[in-house]
PDB file of N, CA and C in Angstrom:
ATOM      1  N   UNK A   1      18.989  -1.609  11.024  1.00  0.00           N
ATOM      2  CA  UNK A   1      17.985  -2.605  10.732  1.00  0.00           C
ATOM      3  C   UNK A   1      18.072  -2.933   9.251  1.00  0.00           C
ATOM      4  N   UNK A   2      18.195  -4.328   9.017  1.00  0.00           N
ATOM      5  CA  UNK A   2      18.350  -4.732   7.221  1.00  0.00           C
ATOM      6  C   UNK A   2      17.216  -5.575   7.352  1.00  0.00           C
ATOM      7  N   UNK A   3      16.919  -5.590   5.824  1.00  0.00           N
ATOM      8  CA  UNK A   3      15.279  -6.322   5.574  1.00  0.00           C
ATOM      9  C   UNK A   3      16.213  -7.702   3.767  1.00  0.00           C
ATOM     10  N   UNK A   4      15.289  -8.620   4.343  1.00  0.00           N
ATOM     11  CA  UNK A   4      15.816  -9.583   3.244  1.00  0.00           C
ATOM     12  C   UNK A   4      14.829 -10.405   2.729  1.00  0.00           C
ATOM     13  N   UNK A   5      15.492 -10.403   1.480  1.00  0.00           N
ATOM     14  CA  UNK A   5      14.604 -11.041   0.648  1.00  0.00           C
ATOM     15  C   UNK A   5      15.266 -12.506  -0.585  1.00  0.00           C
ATOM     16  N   UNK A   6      14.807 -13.190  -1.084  1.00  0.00           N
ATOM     17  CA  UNK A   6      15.446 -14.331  -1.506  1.00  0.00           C
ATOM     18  C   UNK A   6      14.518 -14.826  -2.501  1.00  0.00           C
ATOM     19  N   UNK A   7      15.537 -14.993  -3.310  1.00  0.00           N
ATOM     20  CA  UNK A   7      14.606 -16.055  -4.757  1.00  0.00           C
ATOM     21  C   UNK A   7      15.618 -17.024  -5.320  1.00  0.00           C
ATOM     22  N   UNK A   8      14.881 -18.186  -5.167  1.00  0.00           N
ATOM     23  CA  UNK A   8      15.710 -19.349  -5.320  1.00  0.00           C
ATOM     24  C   UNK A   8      15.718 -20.071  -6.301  1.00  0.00           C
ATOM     25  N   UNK A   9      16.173 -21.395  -7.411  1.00  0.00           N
ATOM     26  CA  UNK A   9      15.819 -21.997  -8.690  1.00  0.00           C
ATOM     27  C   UNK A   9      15.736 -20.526  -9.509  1.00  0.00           C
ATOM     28  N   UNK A  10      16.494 -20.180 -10.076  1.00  0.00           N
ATOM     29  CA  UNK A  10      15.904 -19.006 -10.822  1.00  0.00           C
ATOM     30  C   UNK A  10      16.519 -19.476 -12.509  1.00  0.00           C
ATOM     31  N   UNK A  11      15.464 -20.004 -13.277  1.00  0.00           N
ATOM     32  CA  UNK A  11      16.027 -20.507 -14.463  1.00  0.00           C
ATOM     33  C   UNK A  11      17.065 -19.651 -15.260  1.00  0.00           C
ATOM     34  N   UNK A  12      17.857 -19.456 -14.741  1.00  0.00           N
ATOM     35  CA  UNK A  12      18.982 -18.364 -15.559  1.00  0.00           C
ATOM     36  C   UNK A  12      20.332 -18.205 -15.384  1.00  0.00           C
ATOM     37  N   UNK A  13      20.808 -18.670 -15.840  1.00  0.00           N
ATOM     38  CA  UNK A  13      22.519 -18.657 -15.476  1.00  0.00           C
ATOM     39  C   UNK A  13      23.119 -17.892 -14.420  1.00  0.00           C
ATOM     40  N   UNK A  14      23.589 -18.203 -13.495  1.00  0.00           N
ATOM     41  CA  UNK A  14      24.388 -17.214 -12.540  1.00  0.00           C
ATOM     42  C   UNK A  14      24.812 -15.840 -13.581  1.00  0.00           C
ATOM     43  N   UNK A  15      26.238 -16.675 -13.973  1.00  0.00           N
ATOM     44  CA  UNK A  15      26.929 -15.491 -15.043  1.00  0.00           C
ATOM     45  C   UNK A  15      26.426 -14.373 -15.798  1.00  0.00           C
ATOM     46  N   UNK A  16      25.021 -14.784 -16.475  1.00  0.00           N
ATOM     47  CA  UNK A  16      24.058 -13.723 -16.821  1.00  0.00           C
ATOM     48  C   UNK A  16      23.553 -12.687 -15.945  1.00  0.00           C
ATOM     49  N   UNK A  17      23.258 -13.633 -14.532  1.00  0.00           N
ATOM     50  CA  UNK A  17      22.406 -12.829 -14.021  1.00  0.00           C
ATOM     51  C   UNK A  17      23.367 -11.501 -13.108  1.00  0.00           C
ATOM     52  N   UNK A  18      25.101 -11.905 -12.665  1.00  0.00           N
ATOM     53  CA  UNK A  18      25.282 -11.083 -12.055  1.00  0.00           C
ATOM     54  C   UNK A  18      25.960  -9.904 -12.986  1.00  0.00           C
ATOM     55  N   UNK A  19      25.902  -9.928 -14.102  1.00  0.00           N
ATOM     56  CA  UNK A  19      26.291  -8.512 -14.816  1.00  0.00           C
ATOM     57  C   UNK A  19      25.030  -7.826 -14.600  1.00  0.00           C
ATOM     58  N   UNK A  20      23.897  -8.039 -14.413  1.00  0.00           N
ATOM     59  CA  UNK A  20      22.555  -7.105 -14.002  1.00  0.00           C
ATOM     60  C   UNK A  20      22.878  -6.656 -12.600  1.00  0.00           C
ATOM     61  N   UNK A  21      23.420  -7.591 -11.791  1.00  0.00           N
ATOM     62  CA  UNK A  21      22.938  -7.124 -10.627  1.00  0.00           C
ATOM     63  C   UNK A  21      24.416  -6.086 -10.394  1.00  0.00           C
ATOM     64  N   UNK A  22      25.401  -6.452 -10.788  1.00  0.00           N
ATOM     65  CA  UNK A  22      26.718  -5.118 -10.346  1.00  0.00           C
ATOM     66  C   UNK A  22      26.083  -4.308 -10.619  1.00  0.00           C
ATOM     67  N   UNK A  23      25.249  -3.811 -11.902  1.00  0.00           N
ATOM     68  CA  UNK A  23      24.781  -2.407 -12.179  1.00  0.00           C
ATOM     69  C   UNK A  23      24.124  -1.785 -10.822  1.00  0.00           C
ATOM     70  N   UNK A  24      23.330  -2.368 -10.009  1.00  0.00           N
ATOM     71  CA  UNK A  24      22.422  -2.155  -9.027  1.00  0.00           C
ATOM     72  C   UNK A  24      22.956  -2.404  -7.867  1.00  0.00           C
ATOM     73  N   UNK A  25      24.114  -2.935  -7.721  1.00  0.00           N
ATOM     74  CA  UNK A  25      24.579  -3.058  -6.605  1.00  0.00           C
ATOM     75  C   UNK A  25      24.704  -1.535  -6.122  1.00  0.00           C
ATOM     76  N   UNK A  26      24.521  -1.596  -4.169  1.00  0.00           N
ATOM     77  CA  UNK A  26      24.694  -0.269  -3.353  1.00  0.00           C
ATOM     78  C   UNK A  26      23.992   1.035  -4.180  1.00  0.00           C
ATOM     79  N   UNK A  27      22.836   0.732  -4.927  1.00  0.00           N
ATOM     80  CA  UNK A  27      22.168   2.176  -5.477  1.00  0.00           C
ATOM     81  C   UNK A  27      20.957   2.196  -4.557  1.00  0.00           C
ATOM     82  N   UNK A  28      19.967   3.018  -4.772  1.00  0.00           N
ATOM     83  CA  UNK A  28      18.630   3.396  -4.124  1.00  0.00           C
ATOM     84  C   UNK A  28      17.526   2.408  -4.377  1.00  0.00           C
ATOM     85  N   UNK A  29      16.749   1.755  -3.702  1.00  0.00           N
ATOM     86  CA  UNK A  29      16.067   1.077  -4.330  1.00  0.00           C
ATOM     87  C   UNK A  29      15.183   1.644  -5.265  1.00  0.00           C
ATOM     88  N   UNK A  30      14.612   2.652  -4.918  1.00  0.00           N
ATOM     89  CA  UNK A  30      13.599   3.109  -6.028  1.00  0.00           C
ATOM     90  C   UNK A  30      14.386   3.597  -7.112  1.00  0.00           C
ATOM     91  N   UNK A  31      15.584   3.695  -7.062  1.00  0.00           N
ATOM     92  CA  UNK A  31      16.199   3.521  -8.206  1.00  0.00           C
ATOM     93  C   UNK A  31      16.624   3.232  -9.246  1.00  0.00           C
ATOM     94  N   UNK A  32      16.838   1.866  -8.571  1.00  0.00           N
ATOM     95  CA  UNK A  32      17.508   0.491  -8.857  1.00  0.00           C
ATOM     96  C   UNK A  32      15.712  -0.107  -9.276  1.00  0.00           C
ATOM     97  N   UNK A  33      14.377  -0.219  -8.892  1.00  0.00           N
ATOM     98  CA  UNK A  33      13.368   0.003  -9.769  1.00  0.00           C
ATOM     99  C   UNK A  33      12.897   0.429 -10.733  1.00  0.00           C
ATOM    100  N   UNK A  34      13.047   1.226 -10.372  1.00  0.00           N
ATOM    101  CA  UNK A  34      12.878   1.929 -11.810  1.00  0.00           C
ATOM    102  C   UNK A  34      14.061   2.059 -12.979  1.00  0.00           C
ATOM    103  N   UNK A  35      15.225   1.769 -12.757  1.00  0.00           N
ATOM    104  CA  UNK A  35      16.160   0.989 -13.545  1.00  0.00           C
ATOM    105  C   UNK A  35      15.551  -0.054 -14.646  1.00  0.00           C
ATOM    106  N   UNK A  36      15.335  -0.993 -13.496  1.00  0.00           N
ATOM    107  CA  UNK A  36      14.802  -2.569 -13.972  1.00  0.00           C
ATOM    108  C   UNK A  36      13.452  -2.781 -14.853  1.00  0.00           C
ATOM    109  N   UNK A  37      12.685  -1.625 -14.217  1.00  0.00           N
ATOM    110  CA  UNK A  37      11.244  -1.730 -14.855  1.00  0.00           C
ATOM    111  C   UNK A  37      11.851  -1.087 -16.776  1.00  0.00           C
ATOM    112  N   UNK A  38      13.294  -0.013 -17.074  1.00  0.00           N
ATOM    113  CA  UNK A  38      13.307   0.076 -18.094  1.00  0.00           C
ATOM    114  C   UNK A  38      14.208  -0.688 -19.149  1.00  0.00           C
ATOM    115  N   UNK A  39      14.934  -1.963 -17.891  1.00  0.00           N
ATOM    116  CA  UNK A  39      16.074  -2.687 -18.826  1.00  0.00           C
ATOM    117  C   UNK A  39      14.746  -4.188 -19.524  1.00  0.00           C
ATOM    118  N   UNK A  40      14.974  -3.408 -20.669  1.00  0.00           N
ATOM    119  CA  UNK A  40      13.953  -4.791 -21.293  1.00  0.00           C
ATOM    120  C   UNK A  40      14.747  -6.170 -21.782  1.00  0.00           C
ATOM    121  N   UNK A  41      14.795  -6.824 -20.759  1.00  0.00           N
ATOM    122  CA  UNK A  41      15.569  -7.813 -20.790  1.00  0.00           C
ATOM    123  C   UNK A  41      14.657  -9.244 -19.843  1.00  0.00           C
ATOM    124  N   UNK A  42      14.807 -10.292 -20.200  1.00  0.00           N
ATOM    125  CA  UNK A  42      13.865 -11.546 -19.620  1.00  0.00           C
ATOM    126  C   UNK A  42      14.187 -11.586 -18.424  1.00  0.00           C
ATOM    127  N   UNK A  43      16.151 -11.256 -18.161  1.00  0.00           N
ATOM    128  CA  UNK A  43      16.326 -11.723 -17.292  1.00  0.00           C
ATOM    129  C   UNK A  43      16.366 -10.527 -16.049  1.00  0.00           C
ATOM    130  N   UNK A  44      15.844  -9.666 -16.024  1.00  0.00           N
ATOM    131  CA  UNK A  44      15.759  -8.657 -15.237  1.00  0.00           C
ATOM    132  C   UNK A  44      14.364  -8.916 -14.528  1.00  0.00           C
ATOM    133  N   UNK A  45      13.493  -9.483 -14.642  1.00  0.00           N
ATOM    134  CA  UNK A  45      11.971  -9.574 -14.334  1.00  0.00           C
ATOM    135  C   UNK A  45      12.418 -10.625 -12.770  1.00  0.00           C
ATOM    136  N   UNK A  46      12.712 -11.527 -12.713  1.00  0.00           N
ATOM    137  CA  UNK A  46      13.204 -11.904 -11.418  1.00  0.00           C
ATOM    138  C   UNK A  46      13.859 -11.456 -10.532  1.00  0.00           C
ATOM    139  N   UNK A  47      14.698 -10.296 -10.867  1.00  0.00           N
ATOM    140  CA  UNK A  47      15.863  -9.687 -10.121  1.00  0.00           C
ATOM    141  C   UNK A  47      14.493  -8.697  -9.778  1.00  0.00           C
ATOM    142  N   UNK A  48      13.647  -7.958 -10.257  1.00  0.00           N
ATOM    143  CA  UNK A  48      12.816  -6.876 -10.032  1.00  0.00           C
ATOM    144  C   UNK A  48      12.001  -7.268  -9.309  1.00  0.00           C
ATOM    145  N   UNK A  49      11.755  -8.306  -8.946  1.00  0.00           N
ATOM    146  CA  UNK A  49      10.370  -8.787  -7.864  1.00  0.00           C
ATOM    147  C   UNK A  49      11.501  -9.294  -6.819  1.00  0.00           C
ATOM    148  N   UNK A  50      12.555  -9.720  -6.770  1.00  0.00           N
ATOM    149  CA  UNK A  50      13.023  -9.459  -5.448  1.00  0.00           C
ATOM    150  C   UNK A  50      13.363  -8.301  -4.795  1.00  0.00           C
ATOM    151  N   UNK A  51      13.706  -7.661  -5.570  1.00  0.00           N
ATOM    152  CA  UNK A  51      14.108  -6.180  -5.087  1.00  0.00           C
ATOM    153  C   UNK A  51      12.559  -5.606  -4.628  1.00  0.00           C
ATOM    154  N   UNK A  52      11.727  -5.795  -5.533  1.00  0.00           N
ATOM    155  CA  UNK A  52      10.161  -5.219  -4.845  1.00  0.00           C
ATOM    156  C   UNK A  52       9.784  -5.821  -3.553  1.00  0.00           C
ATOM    157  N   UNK A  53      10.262  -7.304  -3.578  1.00  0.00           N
ATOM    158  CA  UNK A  53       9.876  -8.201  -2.468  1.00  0.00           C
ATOM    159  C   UNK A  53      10.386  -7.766  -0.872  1.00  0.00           C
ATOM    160  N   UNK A  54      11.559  -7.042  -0.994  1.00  0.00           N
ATOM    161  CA  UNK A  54      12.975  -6.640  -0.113  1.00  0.00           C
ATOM    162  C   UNK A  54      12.235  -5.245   0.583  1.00  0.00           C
ATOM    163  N   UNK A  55      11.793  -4.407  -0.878  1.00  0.00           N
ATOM    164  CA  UNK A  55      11.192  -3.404  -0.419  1.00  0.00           C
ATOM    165  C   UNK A  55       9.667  -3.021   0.373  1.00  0.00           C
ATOM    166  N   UNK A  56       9.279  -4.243   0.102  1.00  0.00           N
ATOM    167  CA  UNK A  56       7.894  -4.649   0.447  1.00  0.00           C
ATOM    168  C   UNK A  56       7.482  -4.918   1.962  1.00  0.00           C
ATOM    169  N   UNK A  57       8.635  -6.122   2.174  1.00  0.00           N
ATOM    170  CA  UNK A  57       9.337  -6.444   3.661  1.00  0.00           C
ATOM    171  C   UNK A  57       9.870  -4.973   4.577  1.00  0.00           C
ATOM    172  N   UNK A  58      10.257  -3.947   3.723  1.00  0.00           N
ATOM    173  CA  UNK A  58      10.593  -2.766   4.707  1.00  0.00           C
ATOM    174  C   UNK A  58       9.445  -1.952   5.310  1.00  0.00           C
ATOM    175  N   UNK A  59       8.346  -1.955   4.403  1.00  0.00           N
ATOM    176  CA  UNK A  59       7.408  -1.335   4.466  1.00  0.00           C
ATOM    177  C   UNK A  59       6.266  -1.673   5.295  1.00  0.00           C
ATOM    178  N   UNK A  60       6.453  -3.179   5.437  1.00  0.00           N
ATOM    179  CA  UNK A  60       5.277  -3.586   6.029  1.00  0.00           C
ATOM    180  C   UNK A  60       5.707  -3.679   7.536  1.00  0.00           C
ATOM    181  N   UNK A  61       7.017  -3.929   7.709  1.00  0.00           N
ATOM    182  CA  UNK A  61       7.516  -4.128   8.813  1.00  0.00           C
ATOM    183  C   UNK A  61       8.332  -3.330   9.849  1.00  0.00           C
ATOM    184  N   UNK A  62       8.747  -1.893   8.932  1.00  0.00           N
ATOM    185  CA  UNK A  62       8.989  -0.751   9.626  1.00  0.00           C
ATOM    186  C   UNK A  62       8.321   1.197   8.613  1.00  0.00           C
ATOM    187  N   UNK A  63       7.465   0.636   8.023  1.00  0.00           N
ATOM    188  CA  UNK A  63       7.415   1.814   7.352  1.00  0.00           C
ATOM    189  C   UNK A  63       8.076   2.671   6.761  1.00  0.00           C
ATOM    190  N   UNK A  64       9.058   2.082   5.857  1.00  0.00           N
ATOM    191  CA  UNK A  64      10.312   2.628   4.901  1.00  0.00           C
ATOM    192  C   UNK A  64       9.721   2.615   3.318  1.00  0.00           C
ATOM    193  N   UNK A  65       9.813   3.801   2.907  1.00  0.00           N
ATOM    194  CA  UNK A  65       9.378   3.607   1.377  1.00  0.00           C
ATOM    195  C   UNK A  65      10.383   3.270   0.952  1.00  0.00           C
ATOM    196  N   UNK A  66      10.636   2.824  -0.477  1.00  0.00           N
ATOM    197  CA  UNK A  66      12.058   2.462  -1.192  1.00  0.00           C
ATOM    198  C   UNK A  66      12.945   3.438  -1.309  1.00  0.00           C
ATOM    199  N   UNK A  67      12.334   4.515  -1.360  1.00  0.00           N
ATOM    200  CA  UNK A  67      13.235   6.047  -1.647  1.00  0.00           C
ATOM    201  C   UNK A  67      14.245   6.263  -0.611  1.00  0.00           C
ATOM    202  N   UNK A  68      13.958   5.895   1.316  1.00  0.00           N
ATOM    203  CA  UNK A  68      14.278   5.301   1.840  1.00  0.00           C
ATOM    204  C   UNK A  68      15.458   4.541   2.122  1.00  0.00           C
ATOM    205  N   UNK A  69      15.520   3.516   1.450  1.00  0.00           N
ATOM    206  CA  UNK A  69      15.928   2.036   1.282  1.00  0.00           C
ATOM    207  C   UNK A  69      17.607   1.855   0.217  1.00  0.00           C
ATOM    208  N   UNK A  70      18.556   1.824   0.768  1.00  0.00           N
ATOM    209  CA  UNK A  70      19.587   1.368  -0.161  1.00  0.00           C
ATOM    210  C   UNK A  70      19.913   0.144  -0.318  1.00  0.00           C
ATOM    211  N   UNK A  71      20.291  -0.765  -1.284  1.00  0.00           N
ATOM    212  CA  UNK A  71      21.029  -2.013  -1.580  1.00  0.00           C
ATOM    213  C   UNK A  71      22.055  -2.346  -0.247  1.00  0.00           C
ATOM    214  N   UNK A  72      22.134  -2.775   0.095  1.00  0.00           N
ATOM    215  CA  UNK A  72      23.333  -2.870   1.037  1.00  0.00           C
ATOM    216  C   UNK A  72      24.623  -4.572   0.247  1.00  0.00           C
ATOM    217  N   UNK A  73      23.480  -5.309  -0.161  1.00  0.00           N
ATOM    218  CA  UNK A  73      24.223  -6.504  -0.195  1.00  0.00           C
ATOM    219  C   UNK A  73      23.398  -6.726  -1.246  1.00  0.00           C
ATOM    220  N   UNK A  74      23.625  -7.649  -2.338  1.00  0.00           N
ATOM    221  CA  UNK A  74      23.154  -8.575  -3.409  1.00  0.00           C
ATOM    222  C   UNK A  74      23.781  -9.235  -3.592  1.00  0.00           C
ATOM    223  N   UNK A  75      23.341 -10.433  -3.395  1.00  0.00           N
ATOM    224  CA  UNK A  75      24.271 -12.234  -4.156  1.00  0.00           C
ATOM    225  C   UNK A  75      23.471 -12.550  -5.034  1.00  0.00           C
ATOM    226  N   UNK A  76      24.484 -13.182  -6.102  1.00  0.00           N
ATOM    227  CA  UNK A  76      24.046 -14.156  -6.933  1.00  0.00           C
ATOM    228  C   UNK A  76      24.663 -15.567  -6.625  1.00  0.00           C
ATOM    229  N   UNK A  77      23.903 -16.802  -6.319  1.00  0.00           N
ATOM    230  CA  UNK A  77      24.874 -17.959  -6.337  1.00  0.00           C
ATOM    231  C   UNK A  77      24.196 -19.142  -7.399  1.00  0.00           C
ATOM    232  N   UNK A  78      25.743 -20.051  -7.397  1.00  0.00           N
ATOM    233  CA  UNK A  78      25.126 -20.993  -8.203  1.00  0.00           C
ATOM    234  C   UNK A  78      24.010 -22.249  -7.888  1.00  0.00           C
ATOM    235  N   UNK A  79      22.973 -22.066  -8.705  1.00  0.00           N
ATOM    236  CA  UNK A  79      22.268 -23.103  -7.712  1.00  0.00           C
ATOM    237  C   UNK A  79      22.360 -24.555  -8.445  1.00  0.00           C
ATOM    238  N   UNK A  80      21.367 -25.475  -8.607  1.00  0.00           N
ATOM    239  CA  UNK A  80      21.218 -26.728  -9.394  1.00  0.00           C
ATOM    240  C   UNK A  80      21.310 -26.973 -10.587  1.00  0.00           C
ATOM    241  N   UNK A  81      21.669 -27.885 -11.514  1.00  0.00           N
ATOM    242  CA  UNK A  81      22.651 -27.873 -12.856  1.00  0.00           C
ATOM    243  C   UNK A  81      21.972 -28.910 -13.344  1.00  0.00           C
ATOM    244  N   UNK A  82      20.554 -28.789 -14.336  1.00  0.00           N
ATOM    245  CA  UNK A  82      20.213 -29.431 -14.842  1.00  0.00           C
ATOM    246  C   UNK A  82      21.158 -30.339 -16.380  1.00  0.00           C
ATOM    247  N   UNK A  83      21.547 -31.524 -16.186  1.00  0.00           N
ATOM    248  CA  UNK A  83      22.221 -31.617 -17.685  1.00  0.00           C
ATOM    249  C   UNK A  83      21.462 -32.706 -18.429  1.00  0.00           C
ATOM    250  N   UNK A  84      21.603 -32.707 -19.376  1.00  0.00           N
ATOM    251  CA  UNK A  84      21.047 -33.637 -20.577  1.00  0.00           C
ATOM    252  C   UNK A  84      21.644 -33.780 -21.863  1.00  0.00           C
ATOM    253  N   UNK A  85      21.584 -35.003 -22.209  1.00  0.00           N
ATOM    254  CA  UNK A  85      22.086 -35.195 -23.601  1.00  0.00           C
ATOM    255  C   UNK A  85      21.392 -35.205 -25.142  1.00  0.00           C
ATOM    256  N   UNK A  86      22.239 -34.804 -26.162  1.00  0.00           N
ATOM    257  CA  UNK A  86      21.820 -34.706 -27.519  1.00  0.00           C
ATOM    258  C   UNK A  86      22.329 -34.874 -28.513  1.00  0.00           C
ATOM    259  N   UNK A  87      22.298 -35.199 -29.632  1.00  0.00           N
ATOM    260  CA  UNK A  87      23.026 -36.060 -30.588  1.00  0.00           C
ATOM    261  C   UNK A  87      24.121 -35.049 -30.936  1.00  0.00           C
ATOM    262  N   UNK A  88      25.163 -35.211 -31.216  1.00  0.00           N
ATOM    263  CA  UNK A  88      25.861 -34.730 -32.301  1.00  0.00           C
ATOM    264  C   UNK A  88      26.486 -35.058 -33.063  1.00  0.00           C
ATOM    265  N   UNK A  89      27.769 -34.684 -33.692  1.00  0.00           N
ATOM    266  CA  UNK A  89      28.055 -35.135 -34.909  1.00  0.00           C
ATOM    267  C   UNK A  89      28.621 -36.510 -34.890  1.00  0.00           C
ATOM    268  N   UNK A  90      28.388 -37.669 -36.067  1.00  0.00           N
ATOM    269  CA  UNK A  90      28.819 -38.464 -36.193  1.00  0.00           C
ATOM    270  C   UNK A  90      28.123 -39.306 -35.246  1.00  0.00           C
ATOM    271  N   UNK A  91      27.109 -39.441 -34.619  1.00  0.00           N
ATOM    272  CA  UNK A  91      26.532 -40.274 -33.519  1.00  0.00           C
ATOM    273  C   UNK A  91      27.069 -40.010 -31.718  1.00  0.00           C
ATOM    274  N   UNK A  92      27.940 -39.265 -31.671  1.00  0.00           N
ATOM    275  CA  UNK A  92      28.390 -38.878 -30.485  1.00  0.00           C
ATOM    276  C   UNK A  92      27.290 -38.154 -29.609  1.00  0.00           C
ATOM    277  N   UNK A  93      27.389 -38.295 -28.335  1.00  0.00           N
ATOM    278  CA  UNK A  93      26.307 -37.219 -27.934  1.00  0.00           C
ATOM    279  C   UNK A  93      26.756 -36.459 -26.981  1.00  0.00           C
ATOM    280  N   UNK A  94      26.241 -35.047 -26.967  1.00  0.00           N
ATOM    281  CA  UNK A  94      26.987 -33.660 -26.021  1.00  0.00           C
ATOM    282  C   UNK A  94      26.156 -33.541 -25.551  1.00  0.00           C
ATOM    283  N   UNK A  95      26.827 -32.845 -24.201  1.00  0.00           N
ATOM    284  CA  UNK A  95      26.245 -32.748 -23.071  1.00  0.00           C
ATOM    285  C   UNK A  95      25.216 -31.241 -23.003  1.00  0.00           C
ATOM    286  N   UNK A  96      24.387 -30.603 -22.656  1.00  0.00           N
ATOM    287  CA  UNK A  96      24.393 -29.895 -22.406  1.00  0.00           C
ATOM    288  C   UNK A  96      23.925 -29.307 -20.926  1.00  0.00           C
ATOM    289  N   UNK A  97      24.068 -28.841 -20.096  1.00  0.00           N
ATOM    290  CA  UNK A  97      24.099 -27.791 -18.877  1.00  0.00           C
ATOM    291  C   UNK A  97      23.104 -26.934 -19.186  1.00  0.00           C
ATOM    292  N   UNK A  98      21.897 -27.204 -18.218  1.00  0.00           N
ATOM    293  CA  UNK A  98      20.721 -25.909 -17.726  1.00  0.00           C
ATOM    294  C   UNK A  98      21.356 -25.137 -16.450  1.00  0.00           C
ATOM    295  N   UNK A  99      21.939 -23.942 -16.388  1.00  0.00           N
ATOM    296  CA  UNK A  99      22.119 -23.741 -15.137  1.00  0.00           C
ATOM    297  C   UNK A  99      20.847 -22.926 -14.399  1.00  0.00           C
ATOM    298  N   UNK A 100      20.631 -23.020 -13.249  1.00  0.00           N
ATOM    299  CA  UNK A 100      19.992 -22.142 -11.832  1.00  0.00           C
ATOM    300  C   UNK A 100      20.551 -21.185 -11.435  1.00  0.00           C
ATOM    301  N   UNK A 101      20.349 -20.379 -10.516  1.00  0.00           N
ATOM    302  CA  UNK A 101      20.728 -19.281  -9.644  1.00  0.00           C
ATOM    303  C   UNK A 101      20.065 -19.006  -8.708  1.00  0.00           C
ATOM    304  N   UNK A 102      20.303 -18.936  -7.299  1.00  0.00           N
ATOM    305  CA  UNK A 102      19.878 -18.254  -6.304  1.00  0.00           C
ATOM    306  C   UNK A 102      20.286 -16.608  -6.062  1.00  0.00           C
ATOM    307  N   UNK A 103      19.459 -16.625  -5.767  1.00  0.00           N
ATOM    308  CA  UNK A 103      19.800 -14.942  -5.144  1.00  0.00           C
ATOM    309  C   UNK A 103      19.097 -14.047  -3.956  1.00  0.00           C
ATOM    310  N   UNK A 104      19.827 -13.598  -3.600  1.00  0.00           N
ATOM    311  CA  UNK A 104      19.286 -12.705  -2.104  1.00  0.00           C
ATOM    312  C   UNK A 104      19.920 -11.387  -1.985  1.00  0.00           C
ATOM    313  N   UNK A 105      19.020 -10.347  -1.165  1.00  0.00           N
ATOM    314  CA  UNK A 105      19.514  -9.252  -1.062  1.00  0.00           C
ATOM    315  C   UNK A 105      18.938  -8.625   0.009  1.00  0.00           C
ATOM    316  N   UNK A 106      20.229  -7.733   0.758  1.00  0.00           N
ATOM    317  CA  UNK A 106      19.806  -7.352   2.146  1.00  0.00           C
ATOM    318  C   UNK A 106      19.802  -5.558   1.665  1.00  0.00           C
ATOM    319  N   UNK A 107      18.484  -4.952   2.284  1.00  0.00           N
ATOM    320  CA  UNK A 107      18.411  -3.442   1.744  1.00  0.00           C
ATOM    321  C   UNK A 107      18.228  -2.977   3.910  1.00  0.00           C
ATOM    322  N   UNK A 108      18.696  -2.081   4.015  1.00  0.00           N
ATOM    323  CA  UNK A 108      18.821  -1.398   5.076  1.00  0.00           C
ATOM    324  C   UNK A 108      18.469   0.272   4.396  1.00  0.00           C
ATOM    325  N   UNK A 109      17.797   1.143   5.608  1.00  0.00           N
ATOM    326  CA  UNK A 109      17.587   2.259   5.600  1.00  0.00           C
ATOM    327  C   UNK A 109      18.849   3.196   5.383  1.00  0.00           C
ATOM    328  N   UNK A 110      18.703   4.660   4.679  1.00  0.00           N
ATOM    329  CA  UNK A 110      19.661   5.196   4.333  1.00  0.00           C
ATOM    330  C   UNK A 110      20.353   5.829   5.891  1.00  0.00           C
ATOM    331  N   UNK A 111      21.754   6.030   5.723  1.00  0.00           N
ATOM    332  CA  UNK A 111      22.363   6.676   6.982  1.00  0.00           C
ATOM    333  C   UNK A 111      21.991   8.100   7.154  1.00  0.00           C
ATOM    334  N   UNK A 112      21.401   8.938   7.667  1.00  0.00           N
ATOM    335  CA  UNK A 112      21.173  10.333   7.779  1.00  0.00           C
ATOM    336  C   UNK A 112      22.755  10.657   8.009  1.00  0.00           C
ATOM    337  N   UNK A 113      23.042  12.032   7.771  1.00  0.00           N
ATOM    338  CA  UNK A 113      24.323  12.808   7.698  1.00  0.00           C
ATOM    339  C   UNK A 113      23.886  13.492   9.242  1.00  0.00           C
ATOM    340  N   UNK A 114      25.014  12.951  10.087  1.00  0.00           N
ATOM    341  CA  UNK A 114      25.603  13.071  11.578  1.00  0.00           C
ATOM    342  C   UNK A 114      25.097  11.954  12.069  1.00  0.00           C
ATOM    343  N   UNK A 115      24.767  10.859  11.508  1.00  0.00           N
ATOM    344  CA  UNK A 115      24.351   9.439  11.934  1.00  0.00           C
ATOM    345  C   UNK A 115      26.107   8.648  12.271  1.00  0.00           C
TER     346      UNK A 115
END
């Protein structure tokens, strides 16, 4: 049984966001929580309420604490590409790129040993 969870528009660059998430990939969730609650970083605060969100969904719906609960899957994808322009040198104007990110993650219960 896997439990999922999803957060979508996430103002933050893909590229940023998946060097956070390899760290956490396939660890424990309450782990991988309490990880996040100590990486003081902006962009960790979205990745941490899905992972709470994932774990939240296990709990309510089969009674799994996070301790429980391993990563099984995490994506990061690219989502919508805000661009806009701004002066630069000599009267020219550059572009610049807001990127998005979606992301989702499937957490399933741990395998017991002779499972």
């Amino acid at each position: 049984m896997s439990f999922v969870a999803k957060a979508r528009r996430i103002p933050i660059s893909p590229y940023k966001m998946r060097l956070i998430v390899d760290v956490i990939r396939g660890k424990n969730v309450k782990h991988a929580l309490d990880w996040l609650d100590t990486y003081a970083v902006k962009r960790a605060v979205p990745l941490r309420k899905m992972v709470a969100s994932a774990a939240a969904n296990a709990k309510h719906l089969s009674n799994f604490e996070p301790s429980d609960l391993v990563i099984k899957d995490i994506r990061v994808d690219e989502g919508s590409m805000s661009r806009y322009f701004k002066a630069g040198a000599m009267g020219r104007s550059n572009i610049y790129r807001k990127r998005f990110c979606h992301m989702s993650i499937i957490v399933e219960p741990l395998a017991k040993k002779g499972e």
